[in-house]
C-alpha atoms as a PDB file:
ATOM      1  CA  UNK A   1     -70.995 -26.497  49.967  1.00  0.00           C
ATOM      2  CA  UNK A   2     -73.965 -26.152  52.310  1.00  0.00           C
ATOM      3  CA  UNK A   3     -75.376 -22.554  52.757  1.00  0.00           C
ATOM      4  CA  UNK A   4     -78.850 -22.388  54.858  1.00  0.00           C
ATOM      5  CA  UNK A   5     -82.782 -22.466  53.781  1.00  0.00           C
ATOM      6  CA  UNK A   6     -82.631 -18.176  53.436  1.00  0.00           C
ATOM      7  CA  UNK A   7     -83.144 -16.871  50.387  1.00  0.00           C
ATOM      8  CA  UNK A   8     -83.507 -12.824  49.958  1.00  0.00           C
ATOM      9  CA  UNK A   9     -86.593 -11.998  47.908  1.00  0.00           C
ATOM     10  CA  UNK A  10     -84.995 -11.577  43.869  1.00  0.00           C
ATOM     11  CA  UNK A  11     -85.864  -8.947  41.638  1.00  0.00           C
ATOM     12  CA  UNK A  12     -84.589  -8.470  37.976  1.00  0.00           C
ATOM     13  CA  UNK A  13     -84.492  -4.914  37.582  1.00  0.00           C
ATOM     14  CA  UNK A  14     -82.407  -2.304  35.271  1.00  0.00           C
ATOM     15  CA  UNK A  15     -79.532  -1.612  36.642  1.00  0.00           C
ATOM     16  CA  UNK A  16     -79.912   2.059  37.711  1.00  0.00           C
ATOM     17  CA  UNK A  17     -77.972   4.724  35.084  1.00  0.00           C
ATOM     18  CA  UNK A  18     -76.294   6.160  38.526  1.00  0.00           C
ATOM     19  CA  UNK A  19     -74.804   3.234  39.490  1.00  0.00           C
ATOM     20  CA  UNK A  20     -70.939   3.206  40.430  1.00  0.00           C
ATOM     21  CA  UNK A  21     -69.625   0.052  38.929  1.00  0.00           C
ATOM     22  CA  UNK A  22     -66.377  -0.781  40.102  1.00  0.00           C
ATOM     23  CA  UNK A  23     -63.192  -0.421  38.191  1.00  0.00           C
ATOM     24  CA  UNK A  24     -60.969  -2.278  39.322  1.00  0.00           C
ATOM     25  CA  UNK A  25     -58.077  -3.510  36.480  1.00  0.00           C
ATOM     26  CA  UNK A  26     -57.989  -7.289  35.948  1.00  0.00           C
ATOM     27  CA  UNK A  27     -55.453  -8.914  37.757  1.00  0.00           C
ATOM     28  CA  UNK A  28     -53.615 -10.965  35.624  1.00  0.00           C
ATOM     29  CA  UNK A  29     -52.531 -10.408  31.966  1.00  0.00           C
ATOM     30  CA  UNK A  30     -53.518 -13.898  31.296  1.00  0.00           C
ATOM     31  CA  UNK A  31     -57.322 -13.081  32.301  1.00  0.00           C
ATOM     32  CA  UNK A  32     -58.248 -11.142  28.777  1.00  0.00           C
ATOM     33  CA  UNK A  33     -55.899 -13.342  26.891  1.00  0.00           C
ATOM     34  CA  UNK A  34     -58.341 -16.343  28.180  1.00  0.00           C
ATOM     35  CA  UNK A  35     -61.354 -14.609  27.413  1.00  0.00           C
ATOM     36  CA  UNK A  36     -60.369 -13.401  23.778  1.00  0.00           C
ATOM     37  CA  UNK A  37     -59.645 -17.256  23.237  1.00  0.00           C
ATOM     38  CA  UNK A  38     -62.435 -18.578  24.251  1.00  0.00           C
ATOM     39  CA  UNK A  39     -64.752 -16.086  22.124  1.00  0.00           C
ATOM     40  CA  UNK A  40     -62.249 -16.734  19.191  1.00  0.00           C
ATOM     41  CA  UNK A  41     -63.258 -20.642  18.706  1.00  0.00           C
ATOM     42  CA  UNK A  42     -66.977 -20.065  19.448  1.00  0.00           C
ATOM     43  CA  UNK A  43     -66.916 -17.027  17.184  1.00  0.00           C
ATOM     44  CA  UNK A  44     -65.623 -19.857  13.912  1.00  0.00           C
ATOM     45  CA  UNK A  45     -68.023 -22.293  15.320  1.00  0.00           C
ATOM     46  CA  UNK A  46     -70.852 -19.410  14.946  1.00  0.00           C
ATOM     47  CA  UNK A  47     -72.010 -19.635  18.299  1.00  0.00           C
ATOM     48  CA  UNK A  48     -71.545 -15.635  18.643  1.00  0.00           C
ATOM     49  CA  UNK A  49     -74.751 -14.521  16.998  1.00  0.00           C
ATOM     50  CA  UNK A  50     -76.453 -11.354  17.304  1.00  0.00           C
ATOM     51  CA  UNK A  51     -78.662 -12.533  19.832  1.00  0.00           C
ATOM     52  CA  UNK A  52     -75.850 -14.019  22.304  1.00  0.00           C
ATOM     53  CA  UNK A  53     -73.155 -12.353  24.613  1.00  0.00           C
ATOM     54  CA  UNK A  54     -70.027 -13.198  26.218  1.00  0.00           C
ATOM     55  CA  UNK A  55     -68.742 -11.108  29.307  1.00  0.00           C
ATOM     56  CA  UNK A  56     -65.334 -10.646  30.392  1.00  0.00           C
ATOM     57  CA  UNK A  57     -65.392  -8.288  33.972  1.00  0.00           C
ATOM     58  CA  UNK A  58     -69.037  -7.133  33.338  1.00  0.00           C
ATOM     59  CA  UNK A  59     -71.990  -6.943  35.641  1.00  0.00           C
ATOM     60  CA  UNK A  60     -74.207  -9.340  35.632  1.00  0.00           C
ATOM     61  CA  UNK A  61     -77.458  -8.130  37.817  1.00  0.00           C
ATOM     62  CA  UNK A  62     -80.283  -8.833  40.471  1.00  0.00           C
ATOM     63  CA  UNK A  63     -81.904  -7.037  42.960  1.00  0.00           C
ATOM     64  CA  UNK A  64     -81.700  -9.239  46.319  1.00  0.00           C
ATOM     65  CA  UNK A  65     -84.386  -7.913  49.211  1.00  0.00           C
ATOM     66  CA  UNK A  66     -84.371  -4.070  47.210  1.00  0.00           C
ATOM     67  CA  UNK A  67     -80.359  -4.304  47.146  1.00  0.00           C
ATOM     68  CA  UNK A  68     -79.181  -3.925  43.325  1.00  0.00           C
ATOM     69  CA  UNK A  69     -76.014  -6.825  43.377  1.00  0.00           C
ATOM     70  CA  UNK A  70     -73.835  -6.782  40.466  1.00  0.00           C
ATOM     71  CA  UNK A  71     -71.229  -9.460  40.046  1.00  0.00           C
ATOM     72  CA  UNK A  72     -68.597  -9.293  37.209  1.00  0.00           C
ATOM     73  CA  UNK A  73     -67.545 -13.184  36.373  1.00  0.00           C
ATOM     74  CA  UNK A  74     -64.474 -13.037  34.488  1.00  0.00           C
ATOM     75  CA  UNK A  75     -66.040 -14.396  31.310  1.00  0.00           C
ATOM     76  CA  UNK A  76     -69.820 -15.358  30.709  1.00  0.00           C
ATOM     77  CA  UNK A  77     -71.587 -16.779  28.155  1.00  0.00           C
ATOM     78  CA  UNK A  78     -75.623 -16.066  27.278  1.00  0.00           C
ATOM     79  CA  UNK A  79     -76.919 -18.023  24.607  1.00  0.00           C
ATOM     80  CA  UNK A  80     -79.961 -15.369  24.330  1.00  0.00           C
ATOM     81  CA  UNK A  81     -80.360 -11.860  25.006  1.00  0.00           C
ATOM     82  CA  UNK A  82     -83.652 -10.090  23.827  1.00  0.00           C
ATOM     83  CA  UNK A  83     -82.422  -6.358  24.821  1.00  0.00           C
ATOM     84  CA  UNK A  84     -80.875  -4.142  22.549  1.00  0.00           C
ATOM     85  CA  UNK A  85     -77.323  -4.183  22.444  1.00  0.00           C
ATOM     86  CA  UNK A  86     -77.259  -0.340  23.706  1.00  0.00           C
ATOM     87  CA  UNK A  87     -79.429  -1.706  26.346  1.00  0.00           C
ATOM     88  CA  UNK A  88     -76.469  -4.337  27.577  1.00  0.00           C
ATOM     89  CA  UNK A  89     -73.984  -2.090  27.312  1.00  0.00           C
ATOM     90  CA  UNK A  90     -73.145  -1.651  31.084  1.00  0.00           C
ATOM     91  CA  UNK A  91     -74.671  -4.290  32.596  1.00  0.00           C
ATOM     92  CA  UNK A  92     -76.980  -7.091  31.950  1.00  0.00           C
ATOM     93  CA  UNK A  93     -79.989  -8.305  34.165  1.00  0.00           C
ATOM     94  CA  UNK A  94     -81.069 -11.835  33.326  1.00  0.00           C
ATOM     95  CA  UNK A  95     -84.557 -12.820  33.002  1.00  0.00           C
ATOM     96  CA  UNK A  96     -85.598  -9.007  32.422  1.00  0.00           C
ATOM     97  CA  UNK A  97     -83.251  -8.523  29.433  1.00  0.00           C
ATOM     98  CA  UNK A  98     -82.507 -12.251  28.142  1.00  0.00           C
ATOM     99  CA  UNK A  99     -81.685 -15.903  29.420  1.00  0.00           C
ATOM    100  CA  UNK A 100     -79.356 -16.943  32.206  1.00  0.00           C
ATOM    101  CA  UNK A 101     -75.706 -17.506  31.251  1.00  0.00           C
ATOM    102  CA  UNK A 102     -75.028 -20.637  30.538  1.00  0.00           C
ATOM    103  CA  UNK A 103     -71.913 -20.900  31.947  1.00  0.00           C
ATOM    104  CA  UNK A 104     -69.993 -18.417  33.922  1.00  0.00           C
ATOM    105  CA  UNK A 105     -65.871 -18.621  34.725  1.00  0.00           C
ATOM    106  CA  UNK A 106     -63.767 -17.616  37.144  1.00  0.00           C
ATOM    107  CA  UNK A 107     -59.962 -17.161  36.790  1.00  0.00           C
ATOM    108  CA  UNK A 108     -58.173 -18.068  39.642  1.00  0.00           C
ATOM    109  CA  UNK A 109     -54.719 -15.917  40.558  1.00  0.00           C
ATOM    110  CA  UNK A 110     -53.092 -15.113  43.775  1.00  0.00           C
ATOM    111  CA  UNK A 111     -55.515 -12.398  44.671  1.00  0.00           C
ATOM    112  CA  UNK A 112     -58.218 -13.459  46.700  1.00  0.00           C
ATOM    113  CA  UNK A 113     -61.278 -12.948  45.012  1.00  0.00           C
ATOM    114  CA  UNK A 114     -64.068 -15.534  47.072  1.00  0.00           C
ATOM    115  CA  UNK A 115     -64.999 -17.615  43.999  1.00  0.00           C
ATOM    116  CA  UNK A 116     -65.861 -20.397  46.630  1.00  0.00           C
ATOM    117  CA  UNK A 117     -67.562 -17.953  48.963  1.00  0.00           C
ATOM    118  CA  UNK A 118     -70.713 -19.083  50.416  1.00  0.00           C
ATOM    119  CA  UNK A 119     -71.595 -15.557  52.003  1.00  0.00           C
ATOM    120  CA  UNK A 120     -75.172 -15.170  51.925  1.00  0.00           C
ATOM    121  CA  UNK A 121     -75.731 -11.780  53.715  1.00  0.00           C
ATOM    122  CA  UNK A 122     -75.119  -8.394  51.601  1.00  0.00           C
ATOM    123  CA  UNK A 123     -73.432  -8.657  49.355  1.00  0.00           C
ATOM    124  CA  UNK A 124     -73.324 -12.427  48.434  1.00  0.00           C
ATOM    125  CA  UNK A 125     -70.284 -14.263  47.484  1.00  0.00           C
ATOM    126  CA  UNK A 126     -69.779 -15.204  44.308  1.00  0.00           C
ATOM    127  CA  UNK A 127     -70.225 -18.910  45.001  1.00  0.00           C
ATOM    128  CA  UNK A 128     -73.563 -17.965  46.341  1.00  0.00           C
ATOM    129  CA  UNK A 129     -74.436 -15.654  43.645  1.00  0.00           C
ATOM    130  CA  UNK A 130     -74.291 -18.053  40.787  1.00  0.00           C
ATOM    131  CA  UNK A 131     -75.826 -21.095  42.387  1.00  0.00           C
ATOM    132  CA  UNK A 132     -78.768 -19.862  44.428  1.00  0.00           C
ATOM    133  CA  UNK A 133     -79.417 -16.638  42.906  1.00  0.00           C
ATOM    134  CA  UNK A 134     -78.581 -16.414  39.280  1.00  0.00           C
ATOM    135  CA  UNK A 135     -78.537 -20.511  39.046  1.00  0.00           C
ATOM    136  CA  UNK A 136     -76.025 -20.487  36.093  1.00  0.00           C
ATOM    137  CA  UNK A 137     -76.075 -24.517  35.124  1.00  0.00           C
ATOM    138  CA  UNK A 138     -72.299 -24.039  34.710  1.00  0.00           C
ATOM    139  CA  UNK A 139     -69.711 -22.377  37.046  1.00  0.00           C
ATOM    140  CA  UNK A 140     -66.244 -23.200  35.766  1.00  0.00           C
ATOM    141  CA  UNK A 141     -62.966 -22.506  37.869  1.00  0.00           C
ATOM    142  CA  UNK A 142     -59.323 -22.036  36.278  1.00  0.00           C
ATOM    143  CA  UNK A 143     -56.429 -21.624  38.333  1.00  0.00           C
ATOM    144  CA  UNK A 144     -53.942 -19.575  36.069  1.00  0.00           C
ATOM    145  CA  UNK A 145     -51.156 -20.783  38.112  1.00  0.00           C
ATOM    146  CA  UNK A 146     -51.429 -24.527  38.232  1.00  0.00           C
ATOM    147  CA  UNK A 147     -54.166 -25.151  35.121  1.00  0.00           C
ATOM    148  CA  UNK A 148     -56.475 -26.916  37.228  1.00  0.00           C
ATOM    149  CA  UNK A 149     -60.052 -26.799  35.850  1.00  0.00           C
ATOM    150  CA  UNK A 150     -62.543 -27.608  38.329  1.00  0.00           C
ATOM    151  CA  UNK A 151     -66.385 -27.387  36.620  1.00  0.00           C
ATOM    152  CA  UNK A 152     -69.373 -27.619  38.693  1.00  0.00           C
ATOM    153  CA  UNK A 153     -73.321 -28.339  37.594  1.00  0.00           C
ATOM    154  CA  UNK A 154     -76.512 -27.551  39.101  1.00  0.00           C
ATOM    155  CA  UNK A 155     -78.199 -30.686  39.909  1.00  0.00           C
ATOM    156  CA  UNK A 156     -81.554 -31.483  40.251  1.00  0.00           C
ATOM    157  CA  UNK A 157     -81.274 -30.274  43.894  1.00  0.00           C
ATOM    158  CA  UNK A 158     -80.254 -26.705  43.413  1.00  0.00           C
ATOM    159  CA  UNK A 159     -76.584 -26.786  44.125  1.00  0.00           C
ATOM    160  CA  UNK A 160     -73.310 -27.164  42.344  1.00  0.00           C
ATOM    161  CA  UNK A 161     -71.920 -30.480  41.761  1.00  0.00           C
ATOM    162  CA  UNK A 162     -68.497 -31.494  40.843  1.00  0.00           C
ATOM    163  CA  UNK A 163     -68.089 -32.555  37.235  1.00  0.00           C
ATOM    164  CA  UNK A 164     -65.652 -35.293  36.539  1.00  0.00           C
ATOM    165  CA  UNK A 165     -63.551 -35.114  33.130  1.00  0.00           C
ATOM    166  CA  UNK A 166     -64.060 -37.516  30.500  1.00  0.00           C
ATOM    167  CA  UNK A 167     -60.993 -39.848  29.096  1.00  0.00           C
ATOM    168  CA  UNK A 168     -59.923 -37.133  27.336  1.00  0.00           C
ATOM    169  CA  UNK A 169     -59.564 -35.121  30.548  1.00  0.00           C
ATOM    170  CA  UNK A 170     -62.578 -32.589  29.294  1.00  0.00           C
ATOM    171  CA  UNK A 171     -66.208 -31.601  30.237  1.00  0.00           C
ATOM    172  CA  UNK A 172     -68.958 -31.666  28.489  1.00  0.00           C
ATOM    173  CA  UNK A 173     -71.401 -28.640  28.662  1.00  0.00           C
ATOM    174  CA  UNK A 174     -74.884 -30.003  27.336  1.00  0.00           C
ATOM    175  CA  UNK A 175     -75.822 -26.044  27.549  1.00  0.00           C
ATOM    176  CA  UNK A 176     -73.323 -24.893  25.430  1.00  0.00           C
ATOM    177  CA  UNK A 177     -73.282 -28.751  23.133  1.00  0.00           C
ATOM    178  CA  UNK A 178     -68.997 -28.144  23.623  1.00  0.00           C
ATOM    179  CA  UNK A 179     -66.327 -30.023  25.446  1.00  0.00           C
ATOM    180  CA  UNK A 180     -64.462 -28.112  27.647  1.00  0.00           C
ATOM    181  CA  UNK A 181     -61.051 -28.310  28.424  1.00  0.00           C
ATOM    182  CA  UNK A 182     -57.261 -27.711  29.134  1.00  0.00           C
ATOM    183  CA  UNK A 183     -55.025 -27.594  26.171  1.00  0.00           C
ATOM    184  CA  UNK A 184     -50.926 -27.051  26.090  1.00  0.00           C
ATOM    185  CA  UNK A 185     -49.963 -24.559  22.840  1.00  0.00           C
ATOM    186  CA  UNK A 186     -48.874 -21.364  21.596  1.00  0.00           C
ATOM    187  CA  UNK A 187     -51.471 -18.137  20.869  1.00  0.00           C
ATOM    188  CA  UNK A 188     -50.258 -14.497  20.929  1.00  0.00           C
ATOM    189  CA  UNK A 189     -46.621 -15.206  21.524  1.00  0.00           C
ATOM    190  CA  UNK A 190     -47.146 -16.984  25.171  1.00  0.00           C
ATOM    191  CA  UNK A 191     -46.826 -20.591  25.163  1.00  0.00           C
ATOM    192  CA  UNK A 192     -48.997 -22.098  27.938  1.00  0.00           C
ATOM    193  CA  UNK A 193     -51.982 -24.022  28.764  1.00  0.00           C
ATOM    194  CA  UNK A 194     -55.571 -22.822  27.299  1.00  0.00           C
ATOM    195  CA  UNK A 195     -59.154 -22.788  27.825  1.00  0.00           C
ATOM    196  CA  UNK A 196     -60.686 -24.808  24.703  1.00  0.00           C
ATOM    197  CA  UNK A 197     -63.660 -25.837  23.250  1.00  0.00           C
ATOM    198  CA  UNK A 198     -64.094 -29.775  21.552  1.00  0.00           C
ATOM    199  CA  UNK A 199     -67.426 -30.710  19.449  1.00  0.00           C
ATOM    200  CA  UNK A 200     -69.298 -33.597  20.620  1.00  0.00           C
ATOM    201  CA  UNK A 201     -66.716 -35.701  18.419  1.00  0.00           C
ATOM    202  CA  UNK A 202     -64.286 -34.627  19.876  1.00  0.00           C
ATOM    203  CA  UNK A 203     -63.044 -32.085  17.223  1.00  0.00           C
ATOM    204  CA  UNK A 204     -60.728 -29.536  18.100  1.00  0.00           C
ATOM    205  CA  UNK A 205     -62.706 -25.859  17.467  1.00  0.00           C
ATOM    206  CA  UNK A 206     -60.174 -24.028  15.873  1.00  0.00           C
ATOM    207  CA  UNK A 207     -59.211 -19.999  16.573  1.00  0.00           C
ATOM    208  CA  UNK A 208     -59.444 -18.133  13.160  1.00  0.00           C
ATOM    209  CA  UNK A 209     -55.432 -17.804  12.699  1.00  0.00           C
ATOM    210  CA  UNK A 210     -55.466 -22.028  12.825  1.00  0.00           C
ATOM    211  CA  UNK A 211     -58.377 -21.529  10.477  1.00  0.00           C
ATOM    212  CA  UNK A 212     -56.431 -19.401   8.054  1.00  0.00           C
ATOM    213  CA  UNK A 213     -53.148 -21.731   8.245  1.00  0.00           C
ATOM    214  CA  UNK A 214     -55.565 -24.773   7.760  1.00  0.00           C
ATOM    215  CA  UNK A 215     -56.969 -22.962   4.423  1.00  0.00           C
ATOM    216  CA  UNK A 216     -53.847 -22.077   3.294  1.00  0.00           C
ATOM    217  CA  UNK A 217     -51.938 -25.598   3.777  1.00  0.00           C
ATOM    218  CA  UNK A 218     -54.562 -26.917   1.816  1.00  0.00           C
ATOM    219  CA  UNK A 219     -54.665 -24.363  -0.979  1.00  0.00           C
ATOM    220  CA  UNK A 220     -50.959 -24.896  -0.982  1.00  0.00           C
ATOM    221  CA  UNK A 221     -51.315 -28.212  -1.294  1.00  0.00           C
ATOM    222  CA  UNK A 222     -54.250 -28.226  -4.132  1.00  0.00           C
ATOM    223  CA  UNK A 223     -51.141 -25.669  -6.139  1.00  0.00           C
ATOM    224  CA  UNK A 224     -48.719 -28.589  -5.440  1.00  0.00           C
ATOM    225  CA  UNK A 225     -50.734 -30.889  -6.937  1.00  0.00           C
ATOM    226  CA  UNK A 226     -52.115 -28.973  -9.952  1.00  0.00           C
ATOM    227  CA  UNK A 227     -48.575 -28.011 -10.681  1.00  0.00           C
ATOM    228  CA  UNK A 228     -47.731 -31.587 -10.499  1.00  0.00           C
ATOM    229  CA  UNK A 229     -50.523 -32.753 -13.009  1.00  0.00           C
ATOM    230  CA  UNK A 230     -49.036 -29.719 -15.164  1.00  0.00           C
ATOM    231  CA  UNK A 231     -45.759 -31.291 -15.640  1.00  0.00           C
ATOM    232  CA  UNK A 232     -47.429 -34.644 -15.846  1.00  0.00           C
ATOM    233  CA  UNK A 233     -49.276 -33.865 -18.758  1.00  0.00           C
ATOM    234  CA  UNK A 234     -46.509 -31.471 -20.010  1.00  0.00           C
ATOM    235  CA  UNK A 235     -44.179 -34.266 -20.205  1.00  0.00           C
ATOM    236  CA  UNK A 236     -46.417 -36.797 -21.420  1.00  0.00           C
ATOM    237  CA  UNK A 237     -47.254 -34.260 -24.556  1.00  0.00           C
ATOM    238  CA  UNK A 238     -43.668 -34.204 -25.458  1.00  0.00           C
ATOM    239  CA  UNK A 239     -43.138 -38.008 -25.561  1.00  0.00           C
ATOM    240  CA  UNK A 240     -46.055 -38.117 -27.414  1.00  0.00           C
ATOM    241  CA  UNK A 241     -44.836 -35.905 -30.233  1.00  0.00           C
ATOM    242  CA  UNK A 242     -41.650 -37.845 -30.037  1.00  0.00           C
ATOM    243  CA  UNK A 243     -43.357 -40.628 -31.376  1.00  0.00           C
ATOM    244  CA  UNK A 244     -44.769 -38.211 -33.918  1.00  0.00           C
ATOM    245  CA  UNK A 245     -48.336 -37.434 -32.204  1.00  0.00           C
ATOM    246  CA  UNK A 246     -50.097 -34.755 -32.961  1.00  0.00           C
ATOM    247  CA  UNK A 247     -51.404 -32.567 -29.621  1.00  0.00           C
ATOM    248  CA  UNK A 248     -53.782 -29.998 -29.933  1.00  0.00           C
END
């Protein structure tokens, strides 16, 4: 996408206590279903520490030419924030209170919401926003409705690139050291295609109730077998007194 030379003066400033953020109610139930998913696997891979944040409909801050701009990506991630949390708590201004997000993602529904917009003048488009303002290394597109996943990367240039999948049909985030990608399966009684993170081998990161099921098939399994070796050695005691062997 080609936008012109301009760019506004940036500032990273507090967003101001009297600000009116919007409130406008996510459009899709899917959205925080998404989001809770993706912090779920990243959460049992301990990527959430105490320092890091994900967003789901949150501003994200700058100041463009003395304009405050707030932009609320439908889920974020910030490897590093060095604010309190209570600072955070309505809004979050990159390089005043922590790093850039590393990625940011938009979920795409019927509602036009310009995730490809270009506009430069006040406000920006969101397009605009993360590339040439924020410069996110990451800006991932979803469409709920026909599971695409487009991902684009900053290049050495300055603007988004397209990604291409790998043979698995994911993307690889260096920021983030995850594969990204599309997967077909059951969470929260809805039976549909997910958001889901991959190690560099290629290793499925599991939510916490897969976690759980995983521990307890194998703790089932370990009583299987211990129960087995029970009546192994049960029945091997009584053949042995059979034959008029002593056990203690």
């Amino acid at each position: 996408m080609v936008v012109t030379n301009y760019l506004p003066k940036i500032t990273w400033e507090k967003l101001p206590d009297d600000f009116i953020l919007p409130d406008d109610p996510v459009d899709n139930i899917n959205q925080p279903l998404l989001a809770v998913a993706l912090n779920d696997s990243l959460a049992m891979a301990g990527k959430l520490t105490e320092n890091s944040l994900t967003t789901t409909n949150y501003g994200i801050c700058a100041t463009l030419d003395g304009k405050m701009v707030v932009k609320a990506p439908d889920w974020a991630y910030i490897d590093e924030i060095r604010a309190s949390r209570a600072e955070v708590d309505r809004s979050y201004t990159p390089q005043l209170q922590g790093n850039i997000p590393s990625i940011v993602m938009e979920f795409l529904s019927e509602t036009e919401g310009g995730e490809y917009s270009i506009k430069q003048t006040y406000p920006p488009g969101k397009w605009y926003f993360y590339e040439h303002i924020l410069k996110v290394p990451n800006y991932a597109l979803f469409n709920l409705k026909t599971s695409e996943l487009e991902v684009y990367r900053l290049n050495n240039s300055g603007t988004y690139e397209p990604q291409k999948r790998d043979e698995n049909g994911r993307f690889w985030l260096p920021e983030i050291n995850f594969f990204l990608g599309v997967w077909w399966g059951k969470r929260d009684n809805y039976t549909r295609n997910w958001l889901r993170w991959w190690d560099s081998q290629g290793e499925l990161l599991l939510w916490g109730a897969e976690r759980l099921a995983q521990e307890k098939l194998r703790a089932d399994q370990q009583s299987q077998l211990a129960e087995k070796e029970k009546l192994r050695a049960e029945k091997l005691a009584a053949k042995l007194r059979e034959l008029g062997v002593e056990i203690e």
